[in-house]
Protein backbone atom coordinates (compact mmCIF):
# COMPACT_ATOMS: atom_id res chain seq x y z
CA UNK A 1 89.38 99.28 82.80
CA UNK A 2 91.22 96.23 84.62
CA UNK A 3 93.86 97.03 86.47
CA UNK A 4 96.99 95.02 85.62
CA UNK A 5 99.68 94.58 88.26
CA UNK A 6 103.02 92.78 86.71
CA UNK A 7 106.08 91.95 88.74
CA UNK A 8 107.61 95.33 88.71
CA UNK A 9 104.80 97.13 89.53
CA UNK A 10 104.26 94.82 92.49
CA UNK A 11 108.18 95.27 93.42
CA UNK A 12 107.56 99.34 93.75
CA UNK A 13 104.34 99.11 95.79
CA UNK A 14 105.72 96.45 97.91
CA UNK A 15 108.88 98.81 97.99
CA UNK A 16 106.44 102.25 98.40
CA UNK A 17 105.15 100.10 101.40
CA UNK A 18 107.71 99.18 103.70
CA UNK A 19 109.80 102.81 103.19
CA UNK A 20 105.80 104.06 104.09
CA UNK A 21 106.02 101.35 107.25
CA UNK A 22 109.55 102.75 108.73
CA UNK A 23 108.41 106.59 108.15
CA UNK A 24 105.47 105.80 110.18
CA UNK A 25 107.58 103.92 112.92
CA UNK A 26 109.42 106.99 113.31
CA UNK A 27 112.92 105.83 112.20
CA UNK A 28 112.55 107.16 108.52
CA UNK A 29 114.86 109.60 107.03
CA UNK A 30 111.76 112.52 107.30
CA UNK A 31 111.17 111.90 110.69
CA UNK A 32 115.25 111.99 111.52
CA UNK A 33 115.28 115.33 109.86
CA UNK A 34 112.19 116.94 111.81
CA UNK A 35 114.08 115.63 114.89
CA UNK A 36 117.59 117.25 113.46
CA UNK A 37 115.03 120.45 112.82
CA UNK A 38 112.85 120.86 116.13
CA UNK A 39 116.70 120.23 118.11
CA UNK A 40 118.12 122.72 116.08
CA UNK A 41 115.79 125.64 116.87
């Protein structure tokens, strides 16, 4: 089975990527919330 990327599929990963990228920076909306969380309690 080849794997067949075509120009959407490329837009989502590339899109899947950078929202990955700013999560991992710690300036994504999960890592806002666990801050929002952990100063809550």
């Amino acid at each position: 089975m080849k794997l067949q990327l075509n120009q959407k599929n490329k837009r989502l990963l590339f899109i899947i990527g950078i929202v990955v990228l700013i999560e991992l920076s710690g300036y994504g909306f999960f890592a806002s919330l666990f801050r929002l969380i952990g100063s809550v309690s």
